[in-house]
N, C-alpha and C. Protein backbone atom coordinates (compact mmCIF):
# COMPACT_ATOMS: atom_id res chain seq x y z
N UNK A 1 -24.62 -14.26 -50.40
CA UNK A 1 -26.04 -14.13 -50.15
C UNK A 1 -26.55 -12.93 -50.93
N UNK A 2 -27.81 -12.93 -51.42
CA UNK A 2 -28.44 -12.04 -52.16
C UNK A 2 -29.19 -10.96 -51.29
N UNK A 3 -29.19 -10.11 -51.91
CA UNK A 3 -29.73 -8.68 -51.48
C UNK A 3 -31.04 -9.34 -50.85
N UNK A 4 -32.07 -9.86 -51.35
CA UNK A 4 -33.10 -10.42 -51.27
C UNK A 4 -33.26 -11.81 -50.40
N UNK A 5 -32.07 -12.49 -50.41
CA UNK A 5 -31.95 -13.16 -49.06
C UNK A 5 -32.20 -12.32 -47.70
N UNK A 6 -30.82 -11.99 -47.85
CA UNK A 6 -30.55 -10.71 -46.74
C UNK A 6 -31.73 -10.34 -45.90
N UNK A 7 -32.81 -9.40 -46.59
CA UNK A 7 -33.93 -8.72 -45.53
C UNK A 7 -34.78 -9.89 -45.68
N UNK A 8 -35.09 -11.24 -45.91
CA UNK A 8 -35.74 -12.19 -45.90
C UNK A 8 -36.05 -12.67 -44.50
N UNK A 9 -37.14 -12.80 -43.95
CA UNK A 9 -37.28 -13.09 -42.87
C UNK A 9 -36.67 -14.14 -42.30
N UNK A 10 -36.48 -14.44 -40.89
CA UNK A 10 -35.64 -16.16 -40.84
C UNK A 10 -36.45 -17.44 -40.96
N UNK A 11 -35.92 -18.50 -41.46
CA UNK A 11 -36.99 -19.54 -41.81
C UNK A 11 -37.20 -20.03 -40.18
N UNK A 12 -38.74 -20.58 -39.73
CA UNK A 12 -39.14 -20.98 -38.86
C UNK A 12 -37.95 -21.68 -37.79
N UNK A 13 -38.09 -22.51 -38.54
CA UNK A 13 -36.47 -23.69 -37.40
C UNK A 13 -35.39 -22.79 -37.24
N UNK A 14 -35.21 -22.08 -37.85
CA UNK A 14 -33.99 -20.57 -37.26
C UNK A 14 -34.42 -20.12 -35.89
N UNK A 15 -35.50 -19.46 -35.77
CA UNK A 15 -36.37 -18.89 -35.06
C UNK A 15 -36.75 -19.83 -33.85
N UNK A 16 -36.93 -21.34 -34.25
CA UNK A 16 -37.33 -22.15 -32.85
C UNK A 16 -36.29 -22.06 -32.21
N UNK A 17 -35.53 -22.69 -32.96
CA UNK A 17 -33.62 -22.63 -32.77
C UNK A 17 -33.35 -21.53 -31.70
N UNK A 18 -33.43 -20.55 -31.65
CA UNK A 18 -33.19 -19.01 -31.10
C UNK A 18 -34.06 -19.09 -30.28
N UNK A 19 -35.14 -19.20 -30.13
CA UNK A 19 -35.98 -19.07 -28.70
C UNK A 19 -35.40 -20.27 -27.63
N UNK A 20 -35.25 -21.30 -28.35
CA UNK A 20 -35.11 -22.78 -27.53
C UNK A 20 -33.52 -21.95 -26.90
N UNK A 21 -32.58 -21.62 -27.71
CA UNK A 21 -31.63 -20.82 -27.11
C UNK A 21 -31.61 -20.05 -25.82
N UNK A 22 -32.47 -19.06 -26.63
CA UNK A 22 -33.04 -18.06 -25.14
C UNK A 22 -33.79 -19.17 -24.10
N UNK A 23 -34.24 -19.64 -24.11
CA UNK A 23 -34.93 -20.26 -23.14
C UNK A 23 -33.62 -21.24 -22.19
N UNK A 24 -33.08 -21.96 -22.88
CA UNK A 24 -32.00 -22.42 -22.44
C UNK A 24 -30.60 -21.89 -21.05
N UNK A 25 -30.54 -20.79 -22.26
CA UNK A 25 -29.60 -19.64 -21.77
C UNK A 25 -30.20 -18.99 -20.23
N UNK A 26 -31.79 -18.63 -20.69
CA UNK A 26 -32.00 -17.95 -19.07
C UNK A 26 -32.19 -19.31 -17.67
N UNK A 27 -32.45 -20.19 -18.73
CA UNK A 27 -32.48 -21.44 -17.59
C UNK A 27 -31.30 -21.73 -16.69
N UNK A 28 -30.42 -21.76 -17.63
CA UNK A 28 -29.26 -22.08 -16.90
C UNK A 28 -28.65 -20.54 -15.88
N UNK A 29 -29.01 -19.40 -16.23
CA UNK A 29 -28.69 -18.47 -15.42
C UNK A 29 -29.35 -18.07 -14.32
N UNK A 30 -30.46 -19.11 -14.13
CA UNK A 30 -31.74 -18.66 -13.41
C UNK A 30 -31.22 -19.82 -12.62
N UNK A 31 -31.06 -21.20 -12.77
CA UNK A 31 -30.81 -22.15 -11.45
C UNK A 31 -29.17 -22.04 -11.54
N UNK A 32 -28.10 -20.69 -12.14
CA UNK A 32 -27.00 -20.55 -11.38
C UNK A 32 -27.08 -19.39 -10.13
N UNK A 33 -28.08 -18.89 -10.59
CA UNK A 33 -28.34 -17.79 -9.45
C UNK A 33 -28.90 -18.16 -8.27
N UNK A 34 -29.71 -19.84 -7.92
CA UNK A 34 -30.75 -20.48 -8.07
C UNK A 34 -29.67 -21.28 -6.19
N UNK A 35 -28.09 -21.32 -7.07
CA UNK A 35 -26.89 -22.02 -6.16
C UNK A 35 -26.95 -23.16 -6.75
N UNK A 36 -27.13 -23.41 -8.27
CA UNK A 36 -27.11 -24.39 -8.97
C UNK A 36 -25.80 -24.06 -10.17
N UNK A 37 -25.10 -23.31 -9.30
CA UNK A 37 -24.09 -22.83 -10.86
C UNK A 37 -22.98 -24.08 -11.32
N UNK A 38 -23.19 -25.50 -10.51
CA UNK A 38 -22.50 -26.63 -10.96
C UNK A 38 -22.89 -27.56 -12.24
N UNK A 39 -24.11 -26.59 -12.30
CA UNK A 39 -25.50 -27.58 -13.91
C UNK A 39 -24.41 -26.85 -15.18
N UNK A 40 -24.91 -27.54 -16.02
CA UNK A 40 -24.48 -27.01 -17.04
C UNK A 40 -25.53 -27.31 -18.60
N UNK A 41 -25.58 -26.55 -19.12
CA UNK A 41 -26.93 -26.65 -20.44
C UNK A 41 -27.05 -28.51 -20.79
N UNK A 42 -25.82 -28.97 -20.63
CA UNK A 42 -25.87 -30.31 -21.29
C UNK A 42 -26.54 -31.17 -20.34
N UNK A 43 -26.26 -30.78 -19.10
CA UNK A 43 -26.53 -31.47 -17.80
C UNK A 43 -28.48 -31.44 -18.31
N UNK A 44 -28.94 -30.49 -18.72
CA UNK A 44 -30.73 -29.96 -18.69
C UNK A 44 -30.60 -30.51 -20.40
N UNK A 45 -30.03 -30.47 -21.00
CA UNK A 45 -30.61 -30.96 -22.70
C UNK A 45 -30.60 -32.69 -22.31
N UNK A 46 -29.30 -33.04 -21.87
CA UNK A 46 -28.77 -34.37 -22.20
C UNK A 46 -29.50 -34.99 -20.81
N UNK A 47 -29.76 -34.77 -20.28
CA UNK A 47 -29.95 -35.78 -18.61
C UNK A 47 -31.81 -35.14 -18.33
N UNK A 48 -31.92 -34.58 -17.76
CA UNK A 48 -33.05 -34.25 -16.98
C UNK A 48 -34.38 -34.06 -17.84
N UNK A 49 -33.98 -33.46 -19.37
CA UNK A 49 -34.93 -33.41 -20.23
C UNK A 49 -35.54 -35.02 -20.82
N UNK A 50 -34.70 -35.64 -20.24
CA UNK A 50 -35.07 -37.12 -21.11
C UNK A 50 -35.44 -37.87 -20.42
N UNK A 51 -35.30 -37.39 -18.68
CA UNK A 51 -35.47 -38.58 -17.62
C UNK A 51 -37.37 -38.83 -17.54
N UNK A 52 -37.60 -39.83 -17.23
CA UNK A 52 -38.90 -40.23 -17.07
C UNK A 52 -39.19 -40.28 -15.63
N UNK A 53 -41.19 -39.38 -15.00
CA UNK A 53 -41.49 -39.41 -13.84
C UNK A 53 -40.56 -40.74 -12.49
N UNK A 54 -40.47 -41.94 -13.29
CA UNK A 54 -40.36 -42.69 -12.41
C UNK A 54 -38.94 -43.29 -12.42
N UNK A 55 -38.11 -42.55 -13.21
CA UNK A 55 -37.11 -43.31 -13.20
C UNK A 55 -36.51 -43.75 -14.68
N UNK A 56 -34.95 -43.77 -15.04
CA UNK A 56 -34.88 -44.17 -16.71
C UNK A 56 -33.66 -44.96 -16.49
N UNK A 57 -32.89 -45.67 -17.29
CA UNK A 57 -32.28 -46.64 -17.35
C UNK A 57 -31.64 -45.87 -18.20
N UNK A 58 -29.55 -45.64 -17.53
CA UNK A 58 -28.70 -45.14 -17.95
C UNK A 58 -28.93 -44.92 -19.76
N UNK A 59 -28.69 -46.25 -20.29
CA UNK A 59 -28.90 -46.59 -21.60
C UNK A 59 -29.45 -46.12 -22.60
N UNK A 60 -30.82 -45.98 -21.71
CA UNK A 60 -32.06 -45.08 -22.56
C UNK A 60 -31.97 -43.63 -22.97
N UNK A 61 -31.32 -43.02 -22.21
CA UNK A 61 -31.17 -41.60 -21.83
C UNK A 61 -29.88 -41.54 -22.72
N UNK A 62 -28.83 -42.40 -22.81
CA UNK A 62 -28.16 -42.44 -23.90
C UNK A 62 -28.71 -42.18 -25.55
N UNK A 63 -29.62 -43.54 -25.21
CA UNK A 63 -30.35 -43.31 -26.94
C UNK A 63 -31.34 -42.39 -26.56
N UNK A 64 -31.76 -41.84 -25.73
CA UNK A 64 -32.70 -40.60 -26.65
C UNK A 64 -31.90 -39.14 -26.66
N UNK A 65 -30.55 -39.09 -25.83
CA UNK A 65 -29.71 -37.96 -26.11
C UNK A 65 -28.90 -38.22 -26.99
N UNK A 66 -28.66 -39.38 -27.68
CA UNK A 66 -28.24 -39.81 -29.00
C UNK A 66 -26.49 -39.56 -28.77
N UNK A 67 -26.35 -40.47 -27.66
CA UNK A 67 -24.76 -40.45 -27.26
C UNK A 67 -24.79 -41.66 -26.69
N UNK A 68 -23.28 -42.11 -26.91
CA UNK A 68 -22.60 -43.06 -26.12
C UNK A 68 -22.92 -43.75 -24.64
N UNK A 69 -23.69 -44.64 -24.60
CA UNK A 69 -23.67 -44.95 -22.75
C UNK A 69 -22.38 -44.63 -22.05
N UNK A 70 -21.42 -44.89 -22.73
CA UNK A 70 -20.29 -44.29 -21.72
C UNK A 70 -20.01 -42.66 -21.89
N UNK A 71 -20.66 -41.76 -22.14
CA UNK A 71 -20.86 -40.17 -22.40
C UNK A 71 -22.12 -40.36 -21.57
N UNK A 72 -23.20 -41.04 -21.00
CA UNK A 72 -24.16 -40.36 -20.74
C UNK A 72 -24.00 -40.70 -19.37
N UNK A 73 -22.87 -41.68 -19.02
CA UNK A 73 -22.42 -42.75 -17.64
C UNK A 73 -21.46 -41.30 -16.62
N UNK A 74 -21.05 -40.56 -17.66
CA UNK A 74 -19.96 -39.08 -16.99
C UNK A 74 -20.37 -38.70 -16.79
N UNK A 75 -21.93 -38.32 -17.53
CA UNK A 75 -23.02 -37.01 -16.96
C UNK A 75 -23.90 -37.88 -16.19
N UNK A 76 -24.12 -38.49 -15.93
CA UNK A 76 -25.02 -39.17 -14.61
C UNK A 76 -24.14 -39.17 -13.65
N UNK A 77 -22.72 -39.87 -13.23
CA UNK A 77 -21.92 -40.04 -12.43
C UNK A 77 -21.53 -38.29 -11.76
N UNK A 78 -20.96 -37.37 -13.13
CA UNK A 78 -20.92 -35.90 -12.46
C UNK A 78 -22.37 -35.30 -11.93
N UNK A 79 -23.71 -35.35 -12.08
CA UNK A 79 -24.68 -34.94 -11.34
C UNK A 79 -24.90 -35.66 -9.74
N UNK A 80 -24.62 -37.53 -9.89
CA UNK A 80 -24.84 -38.38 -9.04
C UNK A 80 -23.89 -37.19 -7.67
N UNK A 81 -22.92 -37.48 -8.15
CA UNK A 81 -21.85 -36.90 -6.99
C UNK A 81 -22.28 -35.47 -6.67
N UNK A 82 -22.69 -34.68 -7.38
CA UNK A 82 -23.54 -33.63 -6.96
C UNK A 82 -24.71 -33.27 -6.06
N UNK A 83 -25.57 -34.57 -6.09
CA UNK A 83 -26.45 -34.55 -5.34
C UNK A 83 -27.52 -34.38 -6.21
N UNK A 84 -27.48 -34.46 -7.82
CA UNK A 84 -28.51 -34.02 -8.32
C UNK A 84 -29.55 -35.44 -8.75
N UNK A 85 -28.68 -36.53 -9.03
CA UNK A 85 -29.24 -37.91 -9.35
C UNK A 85 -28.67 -38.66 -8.70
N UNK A 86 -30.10 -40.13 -8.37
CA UNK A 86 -29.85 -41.23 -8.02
C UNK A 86 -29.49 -42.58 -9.01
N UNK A 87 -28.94 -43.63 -8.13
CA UNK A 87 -29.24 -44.78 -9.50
C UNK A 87 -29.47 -45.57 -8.41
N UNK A 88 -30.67 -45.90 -8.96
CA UNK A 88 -31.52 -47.15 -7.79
C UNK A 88 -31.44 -48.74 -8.83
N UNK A 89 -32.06 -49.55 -8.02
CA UNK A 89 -32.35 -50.72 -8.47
C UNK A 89 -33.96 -50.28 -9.24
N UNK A 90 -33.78 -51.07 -10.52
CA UNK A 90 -35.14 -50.88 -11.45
C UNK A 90 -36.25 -52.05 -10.46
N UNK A 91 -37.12 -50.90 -11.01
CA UNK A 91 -38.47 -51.92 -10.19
C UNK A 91 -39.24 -53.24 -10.45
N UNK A 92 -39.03 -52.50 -12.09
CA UNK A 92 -39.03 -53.86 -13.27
C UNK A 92 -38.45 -54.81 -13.31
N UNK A 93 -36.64 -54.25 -13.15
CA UNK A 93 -35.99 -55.74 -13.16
C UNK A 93 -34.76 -55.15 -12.34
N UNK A 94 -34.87 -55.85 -10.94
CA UNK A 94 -33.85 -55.80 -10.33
C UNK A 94 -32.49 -55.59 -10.49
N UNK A 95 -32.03 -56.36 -11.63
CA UNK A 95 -30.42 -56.64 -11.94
C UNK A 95 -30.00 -55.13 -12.79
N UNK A 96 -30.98 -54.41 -12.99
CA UNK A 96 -30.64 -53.22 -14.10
C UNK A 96 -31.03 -52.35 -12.93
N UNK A 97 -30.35 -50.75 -13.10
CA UNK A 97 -30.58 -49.69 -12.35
C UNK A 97 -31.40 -48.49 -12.94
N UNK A 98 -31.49 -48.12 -12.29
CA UNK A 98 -32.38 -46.02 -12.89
C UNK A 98 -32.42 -45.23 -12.15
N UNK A 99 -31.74 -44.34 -13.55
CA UNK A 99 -31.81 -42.84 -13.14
C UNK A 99 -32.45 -41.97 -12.71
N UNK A 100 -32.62 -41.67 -10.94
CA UNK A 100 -34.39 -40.83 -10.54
C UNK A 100 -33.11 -39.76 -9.64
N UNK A 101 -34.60 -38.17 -9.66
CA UNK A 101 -33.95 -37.54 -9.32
C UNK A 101 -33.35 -37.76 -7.59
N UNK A 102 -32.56 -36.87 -6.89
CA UNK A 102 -32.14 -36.63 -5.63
C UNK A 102 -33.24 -35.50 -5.00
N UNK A 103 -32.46 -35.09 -3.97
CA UNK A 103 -33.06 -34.29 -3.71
C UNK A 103 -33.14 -32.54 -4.19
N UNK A 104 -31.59 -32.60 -4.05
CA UNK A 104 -31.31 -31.45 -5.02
C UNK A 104 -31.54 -31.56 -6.84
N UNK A 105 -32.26 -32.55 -7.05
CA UNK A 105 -32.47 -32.59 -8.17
C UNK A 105 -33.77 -32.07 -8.50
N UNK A 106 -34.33 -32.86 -7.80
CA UNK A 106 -35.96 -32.27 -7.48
C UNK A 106 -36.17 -30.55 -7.16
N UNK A 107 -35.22 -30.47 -6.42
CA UNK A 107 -35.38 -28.65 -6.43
C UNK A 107 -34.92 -27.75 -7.41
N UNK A 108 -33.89 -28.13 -8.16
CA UNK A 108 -33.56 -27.66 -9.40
C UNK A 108 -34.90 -27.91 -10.37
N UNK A 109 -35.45 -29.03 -10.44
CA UNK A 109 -36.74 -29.42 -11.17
C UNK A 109 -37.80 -28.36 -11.01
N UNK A 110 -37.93 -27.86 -9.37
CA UNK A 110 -38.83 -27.12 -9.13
C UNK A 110 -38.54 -25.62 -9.47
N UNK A 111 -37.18 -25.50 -9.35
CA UNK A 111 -37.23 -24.07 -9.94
C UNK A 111 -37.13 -23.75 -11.42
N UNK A 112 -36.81 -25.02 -12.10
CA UNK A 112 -36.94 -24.86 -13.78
C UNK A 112 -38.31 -24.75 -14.05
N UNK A 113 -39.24 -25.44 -13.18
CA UNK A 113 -40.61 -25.05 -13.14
C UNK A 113 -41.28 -23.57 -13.41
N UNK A 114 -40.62 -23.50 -12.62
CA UNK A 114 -41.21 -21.82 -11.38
C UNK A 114 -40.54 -21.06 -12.90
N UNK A 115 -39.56 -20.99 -13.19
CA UNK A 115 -39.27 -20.49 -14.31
C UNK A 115 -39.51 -20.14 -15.54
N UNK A 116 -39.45 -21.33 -16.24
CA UNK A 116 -40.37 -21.66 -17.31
C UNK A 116 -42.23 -21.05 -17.23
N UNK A 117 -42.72 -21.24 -16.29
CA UNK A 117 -43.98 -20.71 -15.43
C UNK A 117 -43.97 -19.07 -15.64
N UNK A 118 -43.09 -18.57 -15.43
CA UNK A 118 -42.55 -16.92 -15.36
C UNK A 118 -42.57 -16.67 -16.52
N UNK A 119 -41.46 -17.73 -17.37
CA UNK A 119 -41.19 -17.05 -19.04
C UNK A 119 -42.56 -17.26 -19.98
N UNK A 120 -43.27 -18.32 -19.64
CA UNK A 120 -44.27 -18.64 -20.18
C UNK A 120 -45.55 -17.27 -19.79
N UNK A 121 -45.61 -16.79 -18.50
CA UNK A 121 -46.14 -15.82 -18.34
C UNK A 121 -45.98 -14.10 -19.13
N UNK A 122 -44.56 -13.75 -19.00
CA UNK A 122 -44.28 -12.64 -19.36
C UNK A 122 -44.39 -13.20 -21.44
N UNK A 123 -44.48 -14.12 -22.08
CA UNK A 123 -44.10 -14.35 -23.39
C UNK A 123 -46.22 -14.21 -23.78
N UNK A 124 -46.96 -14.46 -22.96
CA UNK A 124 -48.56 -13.93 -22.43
C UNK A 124 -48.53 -12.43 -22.67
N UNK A 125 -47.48 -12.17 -21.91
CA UNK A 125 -47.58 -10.75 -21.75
C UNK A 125 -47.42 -9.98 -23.11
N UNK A 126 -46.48 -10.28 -23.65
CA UNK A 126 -46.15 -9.68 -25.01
C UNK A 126 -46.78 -9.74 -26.09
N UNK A 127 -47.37 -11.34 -26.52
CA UNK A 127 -48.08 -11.46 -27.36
C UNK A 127 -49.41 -12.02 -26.99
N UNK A 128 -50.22 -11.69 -26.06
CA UNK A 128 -51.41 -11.73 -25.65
C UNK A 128 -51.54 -13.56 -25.62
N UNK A 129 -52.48 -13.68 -24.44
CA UNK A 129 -52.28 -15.37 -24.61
C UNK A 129 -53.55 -16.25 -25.51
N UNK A 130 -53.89 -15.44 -26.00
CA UNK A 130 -54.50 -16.19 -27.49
C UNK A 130 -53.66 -16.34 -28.30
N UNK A 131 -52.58 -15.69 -28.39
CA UNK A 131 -51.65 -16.35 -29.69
C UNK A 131 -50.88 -17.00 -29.30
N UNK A 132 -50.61 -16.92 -27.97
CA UNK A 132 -49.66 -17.67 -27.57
C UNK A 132 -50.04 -19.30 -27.18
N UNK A 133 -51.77 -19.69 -26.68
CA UNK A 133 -52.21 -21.16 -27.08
C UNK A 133 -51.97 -20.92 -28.66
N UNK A 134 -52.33 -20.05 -29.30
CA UNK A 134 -51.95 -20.73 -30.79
C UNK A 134 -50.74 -21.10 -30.94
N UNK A 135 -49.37 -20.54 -30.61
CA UNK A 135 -48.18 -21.20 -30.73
C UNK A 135 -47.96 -22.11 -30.63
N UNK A 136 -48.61 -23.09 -28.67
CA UNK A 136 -48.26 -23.87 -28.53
C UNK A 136 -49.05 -25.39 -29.27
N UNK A 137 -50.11 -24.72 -29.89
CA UNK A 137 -51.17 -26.04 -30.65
C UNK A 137 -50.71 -25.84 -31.82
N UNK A 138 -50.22 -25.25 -32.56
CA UNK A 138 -49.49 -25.20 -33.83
C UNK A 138 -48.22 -26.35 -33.38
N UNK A 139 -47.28 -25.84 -32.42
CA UNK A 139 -46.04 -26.99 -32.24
C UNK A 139 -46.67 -28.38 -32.07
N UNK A 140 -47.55 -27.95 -30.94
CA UNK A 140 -48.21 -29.60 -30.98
C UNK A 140 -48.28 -30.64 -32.14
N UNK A 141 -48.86 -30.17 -32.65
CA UNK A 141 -49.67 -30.77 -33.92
C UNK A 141 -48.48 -31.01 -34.78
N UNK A 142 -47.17 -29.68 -34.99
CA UNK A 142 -46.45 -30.17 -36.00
C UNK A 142 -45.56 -31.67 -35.28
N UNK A 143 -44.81 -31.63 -33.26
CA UNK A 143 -44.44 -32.66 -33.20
C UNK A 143 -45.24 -33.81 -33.43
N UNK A 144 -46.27 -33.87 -32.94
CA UNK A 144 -47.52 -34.76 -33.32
C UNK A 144 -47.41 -35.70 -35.01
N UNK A 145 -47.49 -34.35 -36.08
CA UNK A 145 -47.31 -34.99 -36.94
C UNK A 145 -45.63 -35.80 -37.47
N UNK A 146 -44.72 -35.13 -36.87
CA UNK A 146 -43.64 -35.76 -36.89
C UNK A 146 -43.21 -37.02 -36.44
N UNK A 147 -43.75 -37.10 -34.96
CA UNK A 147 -43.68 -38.50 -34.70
C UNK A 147 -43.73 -39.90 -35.26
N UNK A 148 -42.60 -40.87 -35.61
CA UNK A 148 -43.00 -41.64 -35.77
C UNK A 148 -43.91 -42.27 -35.13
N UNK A 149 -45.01 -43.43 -35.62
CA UNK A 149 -46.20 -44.53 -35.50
C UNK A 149 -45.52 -45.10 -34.39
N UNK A 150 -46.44 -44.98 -33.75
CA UNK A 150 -45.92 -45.64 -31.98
C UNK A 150 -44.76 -45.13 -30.99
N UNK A 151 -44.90 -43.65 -31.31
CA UNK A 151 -43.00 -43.64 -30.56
C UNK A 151 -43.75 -42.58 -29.34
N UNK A 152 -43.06 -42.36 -28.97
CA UNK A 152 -43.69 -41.52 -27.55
C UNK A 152 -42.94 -40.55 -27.06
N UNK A 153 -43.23 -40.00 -26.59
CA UNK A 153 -42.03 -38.61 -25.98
C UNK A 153 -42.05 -38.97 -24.67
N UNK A 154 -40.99 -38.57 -23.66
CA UNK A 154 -40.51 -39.25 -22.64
C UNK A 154 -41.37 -38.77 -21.40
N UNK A 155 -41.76 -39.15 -20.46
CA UNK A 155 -42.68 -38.26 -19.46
C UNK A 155 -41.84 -37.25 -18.62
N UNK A 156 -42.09 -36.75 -18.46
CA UNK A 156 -41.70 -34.96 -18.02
C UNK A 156 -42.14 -34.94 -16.49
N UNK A 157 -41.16 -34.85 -15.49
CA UNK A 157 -42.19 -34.41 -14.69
C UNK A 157 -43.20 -33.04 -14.47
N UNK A 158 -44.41 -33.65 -14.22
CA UNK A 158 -45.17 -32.28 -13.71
C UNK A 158 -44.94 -30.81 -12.84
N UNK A 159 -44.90 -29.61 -13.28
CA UNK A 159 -44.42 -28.28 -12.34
C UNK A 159 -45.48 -28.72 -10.86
């Protein structure tokens, strides 16, 4: 690497990269402190980040964590037995099931809330929250423009 690399600032996606990190990192230390120390980062990237308000179909949650149904069947089955997810009968179509939270799932939900809520507050704090709607309408717009034509991002539940 060049001298001039070196003190070069980091390119943007470095930088998302590293916050999404930090954000990650205190998540998971925040619902182990939380009496959630059985979650694990993959459990919140791969499962809960992808699940939809009403429910998702093993499969799906496969393809949008971009793994194996039988990899996403271990992490549903290790949360299921946890208490963190259900697998019900789909409402749509009986013969297929979905993934909705438990009860202890829902409270882990609520304190990733309460959390995120906090970090989002104190990150106000630092860089005043005019820049900080600018951050988040800048990301907007760039996933926005990324999106493929007709594709959708998964519904989230509400804090």
């Amino acid at each position: 690497m060049s001298e001039a690399q070196g003190d070069a600032a980091p390119f943007l996606p470095q930088l998302i990269g590293q916050a999404f990190n930090l954000v990650l990192d205190g998540l998971c230390h925040h619902l182990a402190e939380a009496g959630h120390e059985d979650l694990r980062p993959t459990h919140c990237l791969n499962v809960f980040r992808l699940m939809d308000c009403d429910g998702t179909r093993p499969t799906t949650l496969a393809r949008r964590a971009g793994m194996t149904p039988q990899a996403m069947s271990e992490l549903v089955g290790y949360l299921e037995q946890r208490g963190y997810v259900r697998r019900v009968p789909d409402p749509a179509d009986g013969r297929g099931r979905v993934v909705v939270y438990a009860d202890r799932g829902a409270r882990a939900a609520r304190i990733s809330a309460a959390y995120f809520a906090d970090m989002e507050a104190r990150w106000s704090a630092a860089v005043g929250p005019d820049r900080l709607q600018d951050v988040r309408s800048a990301l907007a717009q760039i996933l926005d423009a990324a999106a493929p034509h007709g594709g959708h991002a998964p519904k989230v539940p509400a804090p």
